[in-house]
N, C-alpha and C. Protein backbone atom coordinates (compact mmCIF):
# COMPACT_ATOMS: atom_id res chain seq x y z
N UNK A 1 -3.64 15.36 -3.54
CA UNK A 1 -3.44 15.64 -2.14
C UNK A 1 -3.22 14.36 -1.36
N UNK A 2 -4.11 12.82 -1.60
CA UNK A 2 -4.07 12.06 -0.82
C UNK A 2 -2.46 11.54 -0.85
N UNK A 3 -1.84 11.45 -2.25
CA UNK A 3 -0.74 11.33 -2.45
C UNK A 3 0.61 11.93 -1.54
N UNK A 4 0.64 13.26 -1.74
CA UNK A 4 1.36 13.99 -0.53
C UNK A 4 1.05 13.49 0.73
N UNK A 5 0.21 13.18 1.40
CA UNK A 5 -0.71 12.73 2.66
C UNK A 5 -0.04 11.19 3.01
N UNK A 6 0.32 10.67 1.69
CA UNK A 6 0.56 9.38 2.01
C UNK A 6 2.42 9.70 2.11
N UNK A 7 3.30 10.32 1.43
CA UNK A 7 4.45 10.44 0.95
C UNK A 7 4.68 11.29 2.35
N UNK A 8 3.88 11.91 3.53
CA UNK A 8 4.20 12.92 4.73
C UNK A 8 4.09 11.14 5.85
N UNK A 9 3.10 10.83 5.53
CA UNK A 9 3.36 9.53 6.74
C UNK A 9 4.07 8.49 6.90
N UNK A 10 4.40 8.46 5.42
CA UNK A 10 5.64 7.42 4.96
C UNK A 10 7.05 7.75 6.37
N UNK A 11 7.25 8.82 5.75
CA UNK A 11 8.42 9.81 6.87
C UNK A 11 8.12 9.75 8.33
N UNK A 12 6.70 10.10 8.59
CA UNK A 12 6.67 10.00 9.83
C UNK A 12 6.96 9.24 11.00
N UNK A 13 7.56 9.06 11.87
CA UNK A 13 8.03 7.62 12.91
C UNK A 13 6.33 7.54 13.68
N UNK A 14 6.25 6.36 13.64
CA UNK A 14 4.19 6.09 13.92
C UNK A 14 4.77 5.84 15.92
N UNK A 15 5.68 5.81 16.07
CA UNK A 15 6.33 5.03 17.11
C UNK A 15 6.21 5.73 18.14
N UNK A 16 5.32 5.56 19.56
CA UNK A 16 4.83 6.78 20.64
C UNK A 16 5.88 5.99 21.51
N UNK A 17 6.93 6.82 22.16
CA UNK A 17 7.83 6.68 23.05
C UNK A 17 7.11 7.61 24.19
N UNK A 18 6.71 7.03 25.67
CA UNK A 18 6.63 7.85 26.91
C UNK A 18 7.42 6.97 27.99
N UNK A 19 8.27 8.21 29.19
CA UNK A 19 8.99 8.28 29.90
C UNK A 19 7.76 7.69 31.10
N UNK A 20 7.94 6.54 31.83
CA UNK A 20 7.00 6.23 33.16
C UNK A 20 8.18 5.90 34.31
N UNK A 21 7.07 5.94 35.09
CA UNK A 21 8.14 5.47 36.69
C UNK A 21 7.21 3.64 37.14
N UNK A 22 8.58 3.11 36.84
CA UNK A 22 8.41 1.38 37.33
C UNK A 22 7.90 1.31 39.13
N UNK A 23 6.55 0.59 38.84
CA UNK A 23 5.98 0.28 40.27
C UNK A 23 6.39 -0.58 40.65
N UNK A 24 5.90 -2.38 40.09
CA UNK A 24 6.53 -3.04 40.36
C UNK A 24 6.54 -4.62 38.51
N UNK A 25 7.80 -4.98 39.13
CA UNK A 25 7.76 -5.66 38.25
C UNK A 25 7.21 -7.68 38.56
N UNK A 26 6.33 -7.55 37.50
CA UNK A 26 5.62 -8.95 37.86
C UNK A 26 6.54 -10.12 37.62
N UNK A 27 6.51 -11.48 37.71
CA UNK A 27 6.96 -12.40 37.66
C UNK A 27 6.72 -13.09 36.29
N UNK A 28 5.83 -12.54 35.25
CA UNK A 28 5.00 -13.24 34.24
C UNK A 28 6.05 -12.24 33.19
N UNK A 29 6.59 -11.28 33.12
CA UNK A 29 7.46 -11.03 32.08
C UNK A 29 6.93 -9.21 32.10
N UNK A 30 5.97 -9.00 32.76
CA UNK A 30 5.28 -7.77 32.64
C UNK A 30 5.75 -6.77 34.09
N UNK A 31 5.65 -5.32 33.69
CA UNK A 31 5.61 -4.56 34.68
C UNK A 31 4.39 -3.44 34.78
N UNK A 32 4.28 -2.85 35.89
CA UNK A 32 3.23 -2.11 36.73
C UNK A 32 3.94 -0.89 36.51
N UNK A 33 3.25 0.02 35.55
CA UNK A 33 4.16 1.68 35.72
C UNK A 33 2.81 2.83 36.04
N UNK A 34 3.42 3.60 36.49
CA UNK A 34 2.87 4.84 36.35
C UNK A 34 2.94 5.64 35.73
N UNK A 35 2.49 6.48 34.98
CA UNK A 35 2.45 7.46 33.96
C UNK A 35 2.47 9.09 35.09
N UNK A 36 3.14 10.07 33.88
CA UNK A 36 2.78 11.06 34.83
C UNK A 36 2.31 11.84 35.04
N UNK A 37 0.87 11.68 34.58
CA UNK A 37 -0.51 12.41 35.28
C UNK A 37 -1.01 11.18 35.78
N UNK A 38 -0.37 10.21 37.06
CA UNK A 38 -0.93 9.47 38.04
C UNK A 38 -1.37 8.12 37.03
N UNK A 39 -1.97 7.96 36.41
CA UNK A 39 -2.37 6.89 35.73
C UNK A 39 -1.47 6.06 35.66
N UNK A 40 -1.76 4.41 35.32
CA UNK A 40 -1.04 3.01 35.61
C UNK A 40 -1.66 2.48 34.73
N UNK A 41 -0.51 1.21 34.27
CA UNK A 41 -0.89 0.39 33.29
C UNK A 41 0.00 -0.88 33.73
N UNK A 42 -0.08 -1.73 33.14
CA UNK A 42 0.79 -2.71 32.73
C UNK A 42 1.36 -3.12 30.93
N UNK A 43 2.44 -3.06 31.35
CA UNK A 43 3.41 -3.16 30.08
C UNK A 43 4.16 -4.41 29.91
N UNK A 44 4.58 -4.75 28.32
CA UNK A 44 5.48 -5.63 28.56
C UNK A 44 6.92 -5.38 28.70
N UNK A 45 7.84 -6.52 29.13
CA UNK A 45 9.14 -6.40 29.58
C UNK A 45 9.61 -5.87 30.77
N UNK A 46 10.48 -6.85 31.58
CA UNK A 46 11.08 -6.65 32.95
C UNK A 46 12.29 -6.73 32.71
N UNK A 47 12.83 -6.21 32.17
CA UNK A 47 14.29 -5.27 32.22
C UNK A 47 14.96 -3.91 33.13
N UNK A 48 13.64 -3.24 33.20
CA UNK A 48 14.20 -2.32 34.32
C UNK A 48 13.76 -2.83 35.77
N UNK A 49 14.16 -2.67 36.80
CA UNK A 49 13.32 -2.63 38.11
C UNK A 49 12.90 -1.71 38.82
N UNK A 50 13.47 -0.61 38.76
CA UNK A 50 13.11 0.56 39.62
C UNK A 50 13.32 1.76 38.68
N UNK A 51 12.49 2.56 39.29
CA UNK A 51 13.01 4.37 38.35
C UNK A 51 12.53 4.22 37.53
N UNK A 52 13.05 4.74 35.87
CA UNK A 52 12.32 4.89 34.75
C UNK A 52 12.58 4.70 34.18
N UNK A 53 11.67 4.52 33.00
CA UNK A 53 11.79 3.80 31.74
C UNK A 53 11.31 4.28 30.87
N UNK A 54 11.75 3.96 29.50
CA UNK A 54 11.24 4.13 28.09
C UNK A 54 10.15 3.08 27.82
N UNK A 55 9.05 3.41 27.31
CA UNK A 55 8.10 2.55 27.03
C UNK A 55 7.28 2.89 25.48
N UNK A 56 8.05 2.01 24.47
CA UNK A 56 7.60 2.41 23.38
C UNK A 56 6.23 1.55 22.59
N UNK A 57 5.10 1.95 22.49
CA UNK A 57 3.98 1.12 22.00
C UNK A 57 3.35 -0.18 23.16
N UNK A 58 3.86 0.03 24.24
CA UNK A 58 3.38 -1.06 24.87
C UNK A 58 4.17 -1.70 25.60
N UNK A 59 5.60 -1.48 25.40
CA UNK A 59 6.19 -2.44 25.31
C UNK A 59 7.90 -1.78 26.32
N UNK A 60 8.18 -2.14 27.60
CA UNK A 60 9.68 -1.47 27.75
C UNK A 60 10.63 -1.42 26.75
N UNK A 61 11.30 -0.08 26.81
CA UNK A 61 12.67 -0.86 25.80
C UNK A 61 13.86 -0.33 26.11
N UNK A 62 13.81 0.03 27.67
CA UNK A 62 15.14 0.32 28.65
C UNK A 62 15.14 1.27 29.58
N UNK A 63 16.00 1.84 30.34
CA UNK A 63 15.84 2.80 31.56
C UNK A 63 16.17 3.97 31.04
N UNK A 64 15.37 5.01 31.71
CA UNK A 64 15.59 6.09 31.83
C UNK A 64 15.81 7.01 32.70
N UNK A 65 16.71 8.36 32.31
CA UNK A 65 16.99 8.87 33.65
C UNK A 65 15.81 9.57 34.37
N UNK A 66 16.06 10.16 35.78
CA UNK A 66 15.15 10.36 36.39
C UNK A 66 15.30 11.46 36.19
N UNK A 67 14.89 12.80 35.59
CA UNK A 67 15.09 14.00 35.80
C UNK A 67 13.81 14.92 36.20
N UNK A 68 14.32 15.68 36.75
CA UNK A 68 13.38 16.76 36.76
C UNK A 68 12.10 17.38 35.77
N UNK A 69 10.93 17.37 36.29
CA UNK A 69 10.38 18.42 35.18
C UNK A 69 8.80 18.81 35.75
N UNK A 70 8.73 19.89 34.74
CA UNK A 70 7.64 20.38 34.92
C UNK A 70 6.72 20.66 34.15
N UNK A 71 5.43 20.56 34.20
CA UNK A 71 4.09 20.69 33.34
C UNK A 71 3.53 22.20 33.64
N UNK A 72 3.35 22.43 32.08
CA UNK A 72 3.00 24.10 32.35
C UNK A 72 1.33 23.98 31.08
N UNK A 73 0.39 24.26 31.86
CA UNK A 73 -1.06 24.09 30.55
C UNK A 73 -0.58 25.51 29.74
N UNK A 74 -1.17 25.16 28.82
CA UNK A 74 -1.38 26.61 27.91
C UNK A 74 -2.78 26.76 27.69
């Protein structure tokens, strides 16, 4: 079993991509985002300035569009 277990994560991408909205961007190489259930962080890379972005592991890794959406709980 551990075998299969290992041969399923191999495949897996470990890589957490989330969509945030750029607050502001610092002078030190870092930016100020918001997440969207309200929460903020700071990330690296100042490539975008405004609107949104892709933020994969920590880290920007370009803009994204602004679209619409909605959160539904189950």
């Amino acid at each position: 079993m551990s075998n299969t277990l290992n041969r399923l994560g191999s495949v897996l991408d470990r890589t957490q991509r989330t969509i945030v909205t750029v607050v502001t961007v610092n002078s030190n190489g870092t930016t100020h985002v918001q997440y969207s259930d309200s929460s903020q962080s700071v990330v690296l890379g100042d490539s975008v300035e405004s609107g949104a972005a892709y933020v994969e592991n920590g880290r920007i890794v370009g803009a994204a569009p602004m679209l619409p959406y909605t959160e539904i709980e189950v």
